[in-house]
PDB file of N, CA and C in Angstrom:
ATOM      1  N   UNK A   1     -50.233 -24.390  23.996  1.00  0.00           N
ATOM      2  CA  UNK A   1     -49.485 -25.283  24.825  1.00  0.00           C
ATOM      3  C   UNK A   1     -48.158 -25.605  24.132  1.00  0.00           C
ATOM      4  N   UNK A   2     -47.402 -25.363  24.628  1.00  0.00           N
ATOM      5  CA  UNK A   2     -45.838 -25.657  24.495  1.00  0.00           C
ATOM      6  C   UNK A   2     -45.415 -27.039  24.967  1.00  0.00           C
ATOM      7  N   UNK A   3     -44.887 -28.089  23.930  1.00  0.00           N
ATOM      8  CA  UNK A   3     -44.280 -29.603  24.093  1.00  0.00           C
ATOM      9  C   UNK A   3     -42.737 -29.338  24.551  1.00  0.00           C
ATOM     10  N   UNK A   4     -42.220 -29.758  25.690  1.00  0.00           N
ATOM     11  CA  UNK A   4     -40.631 -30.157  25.472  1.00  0.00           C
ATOM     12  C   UNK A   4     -40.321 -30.924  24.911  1.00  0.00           C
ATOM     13  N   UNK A   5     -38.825 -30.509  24.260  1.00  0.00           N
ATOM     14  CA  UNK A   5     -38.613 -31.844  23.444  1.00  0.00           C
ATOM     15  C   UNK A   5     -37.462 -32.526  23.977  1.00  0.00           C
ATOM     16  N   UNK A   6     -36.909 -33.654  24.203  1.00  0.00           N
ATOM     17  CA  UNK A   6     -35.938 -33.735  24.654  1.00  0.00           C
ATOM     18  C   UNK A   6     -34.959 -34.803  23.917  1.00  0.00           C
ATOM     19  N   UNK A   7     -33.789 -33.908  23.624  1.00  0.00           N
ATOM     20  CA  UNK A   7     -33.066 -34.452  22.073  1.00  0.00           C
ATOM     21  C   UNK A   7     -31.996 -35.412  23.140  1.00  0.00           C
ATOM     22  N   UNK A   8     -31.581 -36.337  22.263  1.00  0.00           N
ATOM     23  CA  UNK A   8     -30.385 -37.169  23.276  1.00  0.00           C
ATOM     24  C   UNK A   8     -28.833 -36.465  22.660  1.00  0.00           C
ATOM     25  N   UNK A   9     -27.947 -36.774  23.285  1.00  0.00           N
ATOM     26  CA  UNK A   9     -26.642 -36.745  23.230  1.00  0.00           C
ATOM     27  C   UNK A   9     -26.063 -36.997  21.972  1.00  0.00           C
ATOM     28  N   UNK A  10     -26.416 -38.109  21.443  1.00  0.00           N
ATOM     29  CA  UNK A  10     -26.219 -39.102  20.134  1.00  0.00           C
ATOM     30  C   UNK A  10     -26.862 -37.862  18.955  1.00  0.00           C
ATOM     31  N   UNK A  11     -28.765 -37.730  19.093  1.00  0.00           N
ATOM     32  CA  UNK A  11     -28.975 -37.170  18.322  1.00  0.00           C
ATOM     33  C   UNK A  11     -28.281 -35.577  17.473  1.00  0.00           C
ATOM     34  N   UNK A  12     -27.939 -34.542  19.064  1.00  0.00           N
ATOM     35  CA  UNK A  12     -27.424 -33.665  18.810  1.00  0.00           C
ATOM     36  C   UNK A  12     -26.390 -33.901  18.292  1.00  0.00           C
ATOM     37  N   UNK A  13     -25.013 -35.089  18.517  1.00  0.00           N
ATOM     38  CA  UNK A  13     -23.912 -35.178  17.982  1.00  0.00           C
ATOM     39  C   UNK A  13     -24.292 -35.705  16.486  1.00  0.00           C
ATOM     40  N   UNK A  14     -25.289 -35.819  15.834  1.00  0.00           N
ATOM     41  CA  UNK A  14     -25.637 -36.131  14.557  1.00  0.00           C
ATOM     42  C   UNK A  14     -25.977 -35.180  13.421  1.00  0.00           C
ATOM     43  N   UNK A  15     -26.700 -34.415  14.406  1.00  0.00           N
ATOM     44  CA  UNK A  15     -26.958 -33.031  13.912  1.00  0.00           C
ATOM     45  C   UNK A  15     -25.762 -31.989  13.775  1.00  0.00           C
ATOM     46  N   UNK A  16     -25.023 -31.894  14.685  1.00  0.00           N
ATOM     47  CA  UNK A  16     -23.863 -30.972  14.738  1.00  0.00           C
ATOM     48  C   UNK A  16     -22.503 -31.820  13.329  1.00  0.00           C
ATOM     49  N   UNK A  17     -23.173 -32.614  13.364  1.00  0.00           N
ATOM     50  CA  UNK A  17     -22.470 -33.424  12.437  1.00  0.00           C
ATOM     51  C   UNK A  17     -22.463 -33.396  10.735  1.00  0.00           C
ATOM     52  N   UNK A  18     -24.614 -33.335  11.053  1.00  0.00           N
ATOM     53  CA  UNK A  18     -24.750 -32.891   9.492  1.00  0.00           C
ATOM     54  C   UNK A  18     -24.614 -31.355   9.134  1.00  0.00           C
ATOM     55  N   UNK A  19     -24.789 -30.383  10.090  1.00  0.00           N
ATOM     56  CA  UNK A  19     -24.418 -29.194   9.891  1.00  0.00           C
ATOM     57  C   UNK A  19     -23.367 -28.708   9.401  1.00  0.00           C
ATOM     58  N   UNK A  20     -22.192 -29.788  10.147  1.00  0.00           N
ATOM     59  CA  UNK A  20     -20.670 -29.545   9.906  1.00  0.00           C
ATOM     60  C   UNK A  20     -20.433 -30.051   8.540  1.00  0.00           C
ATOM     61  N   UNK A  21     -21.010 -31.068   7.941  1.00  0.00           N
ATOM     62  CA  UNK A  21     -20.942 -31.638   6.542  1.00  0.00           C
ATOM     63  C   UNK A  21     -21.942 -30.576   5.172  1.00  0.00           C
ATOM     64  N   UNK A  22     -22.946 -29.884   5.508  1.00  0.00           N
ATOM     65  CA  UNK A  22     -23.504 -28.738   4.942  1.00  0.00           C
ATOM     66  C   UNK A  22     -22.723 -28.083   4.985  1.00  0.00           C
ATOM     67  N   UNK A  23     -21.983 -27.320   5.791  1.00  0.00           N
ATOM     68  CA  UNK A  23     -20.956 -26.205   5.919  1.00  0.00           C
ATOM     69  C   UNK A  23     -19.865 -26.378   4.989  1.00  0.00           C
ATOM     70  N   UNK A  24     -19.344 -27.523   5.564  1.00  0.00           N
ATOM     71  CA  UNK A  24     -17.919 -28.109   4.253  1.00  0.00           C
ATOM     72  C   UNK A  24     -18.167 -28.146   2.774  1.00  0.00           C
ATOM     73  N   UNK A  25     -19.549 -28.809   2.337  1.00  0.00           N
ATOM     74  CA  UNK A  25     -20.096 -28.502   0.932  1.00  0.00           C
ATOM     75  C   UNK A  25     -20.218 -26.903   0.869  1.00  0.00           C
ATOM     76  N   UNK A  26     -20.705 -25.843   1.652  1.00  0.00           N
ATOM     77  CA  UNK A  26     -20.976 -24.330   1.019  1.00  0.00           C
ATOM     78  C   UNK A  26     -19.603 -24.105   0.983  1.00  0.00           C
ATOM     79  N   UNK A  27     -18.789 -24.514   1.938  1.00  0.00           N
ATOM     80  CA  UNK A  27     -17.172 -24.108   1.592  1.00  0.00           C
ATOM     81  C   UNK A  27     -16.599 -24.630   0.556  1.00  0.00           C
ATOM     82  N   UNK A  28     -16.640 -26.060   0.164  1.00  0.00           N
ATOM     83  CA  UNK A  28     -16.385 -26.720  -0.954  1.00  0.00           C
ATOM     84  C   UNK A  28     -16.363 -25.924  -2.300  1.00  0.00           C
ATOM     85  N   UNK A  29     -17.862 -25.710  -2.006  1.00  0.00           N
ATOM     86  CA  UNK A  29     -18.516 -25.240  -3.406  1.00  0.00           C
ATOM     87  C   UNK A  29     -17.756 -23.918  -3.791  1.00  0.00           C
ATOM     88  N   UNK A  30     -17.820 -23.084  -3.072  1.00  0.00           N
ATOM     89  CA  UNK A  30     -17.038 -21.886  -2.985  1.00  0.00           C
ATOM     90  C   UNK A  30     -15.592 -21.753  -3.684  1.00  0.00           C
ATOM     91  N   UNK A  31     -14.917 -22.677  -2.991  1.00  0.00           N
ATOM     92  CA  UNK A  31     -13.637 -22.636  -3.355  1.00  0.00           C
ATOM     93  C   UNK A  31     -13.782 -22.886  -5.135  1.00  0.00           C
ATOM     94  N   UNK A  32     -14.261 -24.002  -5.010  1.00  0.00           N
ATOM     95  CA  UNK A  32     -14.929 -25.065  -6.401  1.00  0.00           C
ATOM     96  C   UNK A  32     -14.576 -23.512  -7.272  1.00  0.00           C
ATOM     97  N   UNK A  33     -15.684 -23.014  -6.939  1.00  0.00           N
ATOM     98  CA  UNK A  33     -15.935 -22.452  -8.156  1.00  0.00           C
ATOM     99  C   UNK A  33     -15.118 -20.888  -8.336  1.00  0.00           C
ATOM    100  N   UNK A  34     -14.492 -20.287  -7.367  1.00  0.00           N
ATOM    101  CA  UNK A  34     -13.628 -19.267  -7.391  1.00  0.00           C
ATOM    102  C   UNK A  34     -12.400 -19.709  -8.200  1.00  0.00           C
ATOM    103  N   UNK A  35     -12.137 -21.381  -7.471  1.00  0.00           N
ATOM    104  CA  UNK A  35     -10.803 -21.688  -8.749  1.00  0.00           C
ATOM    105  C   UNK A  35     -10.899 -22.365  -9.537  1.00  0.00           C
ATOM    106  N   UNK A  36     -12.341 -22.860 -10.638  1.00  0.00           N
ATOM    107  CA  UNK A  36     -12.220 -23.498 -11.305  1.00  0.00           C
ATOM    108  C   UNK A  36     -11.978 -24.492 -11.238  1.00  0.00           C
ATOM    109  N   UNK A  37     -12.739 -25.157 -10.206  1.00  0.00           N
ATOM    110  CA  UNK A  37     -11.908 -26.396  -9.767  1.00  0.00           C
ATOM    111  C   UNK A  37     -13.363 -27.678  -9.184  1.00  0.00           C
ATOM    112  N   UNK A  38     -12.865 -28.981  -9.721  1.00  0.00           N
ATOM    113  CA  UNK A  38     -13.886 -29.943  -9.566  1.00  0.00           C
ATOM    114  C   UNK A  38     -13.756 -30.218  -8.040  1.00  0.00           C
ATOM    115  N   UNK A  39     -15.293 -29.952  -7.337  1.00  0.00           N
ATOM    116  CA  UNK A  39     -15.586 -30.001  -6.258  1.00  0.00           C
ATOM    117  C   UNK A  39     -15.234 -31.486  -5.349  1.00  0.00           C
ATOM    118  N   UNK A  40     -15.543 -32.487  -6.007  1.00  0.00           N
ATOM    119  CA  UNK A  40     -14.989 -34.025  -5.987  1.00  0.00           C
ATOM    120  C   UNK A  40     -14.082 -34.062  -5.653  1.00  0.00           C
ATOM    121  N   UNK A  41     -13.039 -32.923  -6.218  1.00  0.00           N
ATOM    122  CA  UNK A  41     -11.342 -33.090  -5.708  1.00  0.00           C
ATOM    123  C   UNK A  41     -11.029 -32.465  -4.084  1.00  0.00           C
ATOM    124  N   UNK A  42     -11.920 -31.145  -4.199  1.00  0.00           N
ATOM    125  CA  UNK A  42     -11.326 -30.747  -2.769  1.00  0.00           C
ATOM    126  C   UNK A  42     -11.879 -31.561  -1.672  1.00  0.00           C
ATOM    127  N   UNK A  43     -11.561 -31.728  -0.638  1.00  0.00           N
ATOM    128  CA  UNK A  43     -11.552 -32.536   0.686  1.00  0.00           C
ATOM    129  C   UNK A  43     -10.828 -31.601   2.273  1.00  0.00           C
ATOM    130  N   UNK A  44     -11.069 -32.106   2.913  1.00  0.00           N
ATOM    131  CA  UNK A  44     -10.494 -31.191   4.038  1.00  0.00           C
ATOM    132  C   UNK A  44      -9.210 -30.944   4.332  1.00  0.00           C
ATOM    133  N   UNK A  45      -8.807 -31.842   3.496  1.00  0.00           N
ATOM    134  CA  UNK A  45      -7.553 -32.363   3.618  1.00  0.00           C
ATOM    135  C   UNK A  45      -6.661 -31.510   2.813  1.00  0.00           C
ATOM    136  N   UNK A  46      -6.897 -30.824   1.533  1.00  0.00           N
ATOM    137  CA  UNK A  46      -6.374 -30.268   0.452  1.00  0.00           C
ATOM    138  C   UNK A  46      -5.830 -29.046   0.711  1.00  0.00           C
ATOM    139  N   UNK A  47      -4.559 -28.618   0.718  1.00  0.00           N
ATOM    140  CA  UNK A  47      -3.834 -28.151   0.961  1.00  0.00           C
ATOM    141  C   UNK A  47      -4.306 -26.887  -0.636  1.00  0.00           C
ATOM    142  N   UNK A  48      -4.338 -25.475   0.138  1.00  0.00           N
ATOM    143  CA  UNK A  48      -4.884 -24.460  -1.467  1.00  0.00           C
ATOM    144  C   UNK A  48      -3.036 -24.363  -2.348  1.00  0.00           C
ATOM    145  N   UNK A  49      -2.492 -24.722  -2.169  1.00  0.00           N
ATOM    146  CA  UNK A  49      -1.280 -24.741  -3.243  1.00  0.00           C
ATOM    147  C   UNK A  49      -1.295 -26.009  -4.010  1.00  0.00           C
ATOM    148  N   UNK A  50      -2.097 -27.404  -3.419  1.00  0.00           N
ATOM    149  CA  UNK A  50      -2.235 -28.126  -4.376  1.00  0.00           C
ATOM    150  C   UNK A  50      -3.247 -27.974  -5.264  1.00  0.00           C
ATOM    151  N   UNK A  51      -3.891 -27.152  -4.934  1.00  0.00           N
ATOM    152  CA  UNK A  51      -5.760 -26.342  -5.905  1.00  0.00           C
ATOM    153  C   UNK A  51      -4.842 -25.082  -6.291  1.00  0.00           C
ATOM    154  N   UNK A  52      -3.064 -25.174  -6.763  1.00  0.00           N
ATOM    155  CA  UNK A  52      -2.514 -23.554  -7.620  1.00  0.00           C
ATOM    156  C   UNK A  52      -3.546 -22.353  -7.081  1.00  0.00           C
ATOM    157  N   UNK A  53      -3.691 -22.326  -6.007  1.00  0.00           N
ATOM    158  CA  UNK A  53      -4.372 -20.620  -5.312  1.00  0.00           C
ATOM    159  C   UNK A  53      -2.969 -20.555  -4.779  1.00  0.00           C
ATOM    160  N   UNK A  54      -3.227 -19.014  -5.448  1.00  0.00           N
ATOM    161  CA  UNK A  54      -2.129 -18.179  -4.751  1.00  0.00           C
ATOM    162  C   UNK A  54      -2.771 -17.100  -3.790  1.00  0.00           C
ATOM    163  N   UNK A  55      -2.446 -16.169  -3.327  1.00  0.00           N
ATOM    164  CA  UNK A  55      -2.687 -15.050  -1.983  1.00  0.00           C
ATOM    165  C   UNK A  55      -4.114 -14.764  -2.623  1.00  0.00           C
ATOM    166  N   UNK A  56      -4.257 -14.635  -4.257  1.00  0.00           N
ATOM    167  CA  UNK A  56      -5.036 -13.580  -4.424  1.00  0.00           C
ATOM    168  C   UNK A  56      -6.497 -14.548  -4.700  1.00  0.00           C
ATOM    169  N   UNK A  57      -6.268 -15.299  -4.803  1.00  0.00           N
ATOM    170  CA  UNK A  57      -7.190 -16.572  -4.736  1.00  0.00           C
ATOM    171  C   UNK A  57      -7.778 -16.904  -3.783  1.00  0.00           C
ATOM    172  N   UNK A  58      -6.837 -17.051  -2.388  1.00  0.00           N
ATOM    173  CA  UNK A  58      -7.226 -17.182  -1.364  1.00  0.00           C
ATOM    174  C   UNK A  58      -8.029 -16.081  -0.440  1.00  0.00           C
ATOM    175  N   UNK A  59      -7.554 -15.106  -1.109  1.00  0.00           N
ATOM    176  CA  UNK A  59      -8.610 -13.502  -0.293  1.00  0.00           C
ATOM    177  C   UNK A  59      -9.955 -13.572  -1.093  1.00  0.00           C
ATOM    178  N   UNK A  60      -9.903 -14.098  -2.379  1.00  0.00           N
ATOM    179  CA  UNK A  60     -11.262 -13.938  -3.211  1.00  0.00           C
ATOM    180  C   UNK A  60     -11.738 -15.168  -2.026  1.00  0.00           C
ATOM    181  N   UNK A  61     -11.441 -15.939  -2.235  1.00  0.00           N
ATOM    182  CA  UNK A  61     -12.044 -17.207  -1.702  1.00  0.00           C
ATOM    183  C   UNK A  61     -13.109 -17.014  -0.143  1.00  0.00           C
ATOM    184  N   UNK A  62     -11.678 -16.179   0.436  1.00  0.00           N
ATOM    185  CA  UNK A  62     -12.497 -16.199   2.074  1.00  0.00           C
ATOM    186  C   UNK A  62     -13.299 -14.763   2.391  1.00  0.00           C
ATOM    187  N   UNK A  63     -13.622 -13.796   1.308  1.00  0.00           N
ATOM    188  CA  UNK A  63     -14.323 -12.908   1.039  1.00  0.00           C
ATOM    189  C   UNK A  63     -15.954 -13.307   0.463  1.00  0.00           C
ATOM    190  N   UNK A  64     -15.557 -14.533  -0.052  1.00  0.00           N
ATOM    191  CA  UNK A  64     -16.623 -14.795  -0.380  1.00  0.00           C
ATOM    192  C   UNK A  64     -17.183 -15.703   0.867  1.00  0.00           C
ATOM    193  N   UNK A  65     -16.502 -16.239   1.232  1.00  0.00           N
ATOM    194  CA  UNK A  65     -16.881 -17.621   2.377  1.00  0.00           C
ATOM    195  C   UNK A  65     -17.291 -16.341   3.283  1.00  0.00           C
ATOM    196  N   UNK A  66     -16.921 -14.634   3.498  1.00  0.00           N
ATOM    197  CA  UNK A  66     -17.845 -13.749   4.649  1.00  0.00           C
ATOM    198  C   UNK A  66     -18.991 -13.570   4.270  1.00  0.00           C
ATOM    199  N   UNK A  67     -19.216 -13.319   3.037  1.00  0.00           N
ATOM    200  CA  UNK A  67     -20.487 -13.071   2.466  1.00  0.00           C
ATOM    201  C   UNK A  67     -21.362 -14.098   2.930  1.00  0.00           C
ATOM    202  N   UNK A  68     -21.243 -15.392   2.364  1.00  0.00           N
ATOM    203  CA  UNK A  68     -22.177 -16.837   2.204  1.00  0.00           C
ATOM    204  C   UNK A  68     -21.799 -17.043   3.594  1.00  0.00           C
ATOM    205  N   UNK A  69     -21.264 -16.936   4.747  1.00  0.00           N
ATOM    206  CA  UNK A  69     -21.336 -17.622   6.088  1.00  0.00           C
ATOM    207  C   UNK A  69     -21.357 -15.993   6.989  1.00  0.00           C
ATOM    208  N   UNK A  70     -21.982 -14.365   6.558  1.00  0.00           N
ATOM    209  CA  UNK A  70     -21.757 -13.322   7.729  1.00  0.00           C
ATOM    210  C   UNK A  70     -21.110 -13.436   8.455  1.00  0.00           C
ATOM    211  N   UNK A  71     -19.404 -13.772   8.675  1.00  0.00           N
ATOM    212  CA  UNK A  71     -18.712 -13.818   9.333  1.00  0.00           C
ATOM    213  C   UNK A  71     -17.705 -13.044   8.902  1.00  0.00           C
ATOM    214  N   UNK A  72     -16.607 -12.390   9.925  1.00  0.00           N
ATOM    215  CA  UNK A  72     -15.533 -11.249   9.473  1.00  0.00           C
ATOM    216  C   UNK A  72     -14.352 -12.324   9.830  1.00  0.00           C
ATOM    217  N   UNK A  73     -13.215 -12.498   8.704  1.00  0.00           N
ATOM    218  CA  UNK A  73     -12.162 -13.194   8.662  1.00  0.00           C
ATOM    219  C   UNK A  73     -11.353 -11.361   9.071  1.00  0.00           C
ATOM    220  N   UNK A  74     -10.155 -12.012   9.669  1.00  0.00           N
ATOM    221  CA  UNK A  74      -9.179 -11.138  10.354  1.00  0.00           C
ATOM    222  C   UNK A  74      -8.069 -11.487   9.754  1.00  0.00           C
ATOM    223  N   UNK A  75      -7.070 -10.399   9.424  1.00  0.00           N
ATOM    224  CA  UNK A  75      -6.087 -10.630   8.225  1.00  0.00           C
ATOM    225  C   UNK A  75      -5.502 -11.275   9.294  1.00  0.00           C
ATOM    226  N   UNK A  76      -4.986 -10.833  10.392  1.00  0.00           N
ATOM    227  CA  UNK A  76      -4.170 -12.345  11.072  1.00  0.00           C
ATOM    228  C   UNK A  76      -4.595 -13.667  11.692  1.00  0.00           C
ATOM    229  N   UNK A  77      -6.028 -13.879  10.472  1.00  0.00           N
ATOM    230  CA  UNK A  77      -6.224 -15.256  10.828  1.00  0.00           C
ATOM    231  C   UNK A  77      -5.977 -15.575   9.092  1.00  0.00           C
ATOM    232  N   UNK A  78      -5.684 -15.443   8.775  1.00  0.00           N
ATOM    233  CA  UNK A  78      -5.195 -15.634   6.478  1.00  0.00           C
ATOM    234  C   UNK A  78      -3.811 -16.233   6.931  1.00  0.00           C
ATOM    235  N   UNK A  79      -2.974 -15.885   7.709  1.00  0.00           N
ATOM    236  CA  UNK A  79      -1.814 -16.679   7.951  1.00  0.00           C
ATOM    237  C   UNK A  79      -1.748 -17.822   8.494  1.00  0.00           C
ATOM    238  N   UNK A  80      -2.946 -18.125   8.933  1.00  0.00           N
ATOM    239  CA  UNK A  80      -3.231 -19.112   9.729  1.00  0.00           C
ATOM    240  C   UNK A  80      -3.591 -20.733   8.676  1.00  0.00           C
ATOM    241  N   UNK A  81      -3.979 -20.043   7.492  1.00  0.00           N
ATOM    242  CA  UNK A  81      -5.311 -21.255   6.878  1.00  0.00           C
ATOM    243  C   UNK A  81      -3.967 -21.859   5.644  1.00  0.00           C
ATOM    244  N   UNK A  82      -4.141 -22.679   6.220  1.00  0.00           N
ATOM    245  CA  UNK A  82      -3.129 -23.411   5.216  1.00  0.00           C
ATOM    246  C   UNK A  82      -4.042 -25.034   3.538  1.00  0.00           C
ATOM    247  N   UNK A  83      -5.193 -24.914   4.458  1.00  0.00           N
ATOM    248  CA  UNK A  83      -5.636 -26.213   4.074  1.00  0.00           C
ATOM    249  C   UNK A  83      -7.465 -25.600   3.894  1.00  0.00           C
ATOM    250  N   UNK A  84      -7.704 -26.955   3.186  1.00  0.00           N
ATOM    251  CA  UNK A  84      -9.285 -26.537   2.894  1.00  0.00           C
ATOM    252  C   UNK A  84      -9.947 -26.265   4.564  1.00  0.00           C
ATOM    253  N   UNK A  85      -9.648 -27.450   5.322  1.00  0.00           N
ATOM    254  CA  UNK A  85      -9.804 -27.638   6.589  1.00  0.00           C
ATOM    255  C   UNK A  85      -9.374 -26.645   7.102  1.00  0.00           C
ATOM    256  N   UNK A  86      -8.204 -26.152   7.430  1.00  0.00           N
ATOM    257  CA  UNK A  86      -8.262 -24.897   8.338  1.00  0.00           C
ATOM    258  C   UNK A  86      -9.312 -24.099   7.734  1.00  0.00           C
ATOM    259  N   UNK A  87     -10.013 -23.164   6.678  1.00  0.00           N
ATOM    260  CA  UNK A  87     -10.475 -22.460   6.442  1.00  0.00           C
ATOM    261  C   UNK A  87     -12.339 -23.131   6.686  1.00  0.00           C
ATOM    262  N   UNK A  88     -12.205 -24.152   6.645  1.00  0.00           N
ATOM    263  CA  UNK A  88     -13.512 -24.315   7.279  1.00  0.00           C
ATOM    264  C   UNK A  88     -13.437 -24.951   8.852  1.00  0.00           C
ATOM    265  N   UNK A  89     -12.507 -25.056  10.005  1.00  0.00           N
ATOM    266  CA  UNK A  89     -12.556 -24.541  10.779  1.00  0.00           C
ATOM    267  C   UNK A  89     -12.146 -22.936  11.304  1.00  0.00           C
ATOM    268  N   UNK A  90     -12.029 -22.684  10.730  1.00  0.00           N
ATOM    269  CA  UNK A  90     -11.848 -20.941  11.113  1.00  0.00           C
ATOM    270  C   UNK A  90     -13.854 -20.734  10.814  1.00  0.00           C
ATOM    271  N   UNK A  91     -14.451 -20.951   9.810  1.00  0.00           N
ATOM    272  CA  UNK A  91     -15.598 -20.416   9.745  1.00  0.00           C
ATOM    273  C   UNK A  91     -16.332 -21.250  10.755  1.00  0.00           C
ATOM    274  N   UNK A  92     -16.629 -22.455  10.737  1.00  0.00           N
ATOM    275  CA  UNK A  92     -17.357 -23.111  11.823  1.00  0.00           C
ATOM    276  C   UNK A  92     -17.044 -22.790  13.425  1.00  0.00           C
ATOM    277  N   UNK A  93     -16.159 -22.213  13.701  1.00  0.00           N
ATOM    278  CA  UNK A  93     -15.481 -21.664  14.745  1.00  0.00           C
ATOM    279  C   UNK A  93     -16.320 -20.208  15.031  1.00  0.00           C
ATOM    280  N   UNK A  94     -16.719 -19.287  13.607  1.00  0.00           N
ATOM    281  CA  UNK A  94     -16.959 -18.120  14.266  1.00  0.00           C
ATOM    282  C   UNK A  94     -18.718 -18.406  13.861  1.00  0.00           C
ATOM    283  N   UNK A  95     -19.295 -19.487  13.520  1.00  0.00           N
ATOM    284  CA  UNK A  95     -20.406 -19.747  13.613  1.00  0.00           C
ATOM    285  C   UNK A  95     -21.482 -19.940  15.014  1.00  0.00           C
ATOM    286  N   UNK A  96     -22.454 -19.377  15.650  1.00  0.00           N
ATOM    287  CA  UNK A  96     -23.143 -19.567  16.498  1.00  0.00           C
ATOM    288  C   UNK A  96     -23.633 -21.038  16.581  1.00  0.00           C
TER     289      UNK A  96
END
């Protein structure tokens, strides 16, 4: 026998919420540790020239973010990511 379950509005927006906050830590972490860099500091907000990544930093970075999230970044979306935040909406974007 199969139960329905029936989630509310609130709950799902809580969930999509903590997912989105899991996601930002595997991205966090990522960056964290490709540049040597204390995880505490980055935020969504952080712009990768104030974390000194240059081009080649930033391709290690979102090569790795395909691996840890199976997603294919498109070189004309690299022109796009300016900030920690853009690069974790670009991945939460190509997430199911």
């Amino acid at each position: 026998m199969t139960r329905s379950v029936n989630i509310s509005a609130g709950v799902k927006k809580q969930m999509r919420r903590t997912d989105s906050n899991m996601e930002f830590e595997k991205i966090r972490d990522v960056i964290a540790e490709v540049l040597d860099a204390e995880p505490e500091e980055i935020t969504e907000e952080t712009d990768f020239t104030e974390l000194d990544a240059d081009s080649l930093d930033l391709f290690q970075i979102l090569t790795e973010l395909e691996d840890v999230f199976g997603v294919e970044i498109l070189t004309e979306q690299i022109d796009q990511i300016r900030t920690v935040g853009d690069a974790a909406d670009l991945i939460r974007n190509m997430l199911p």
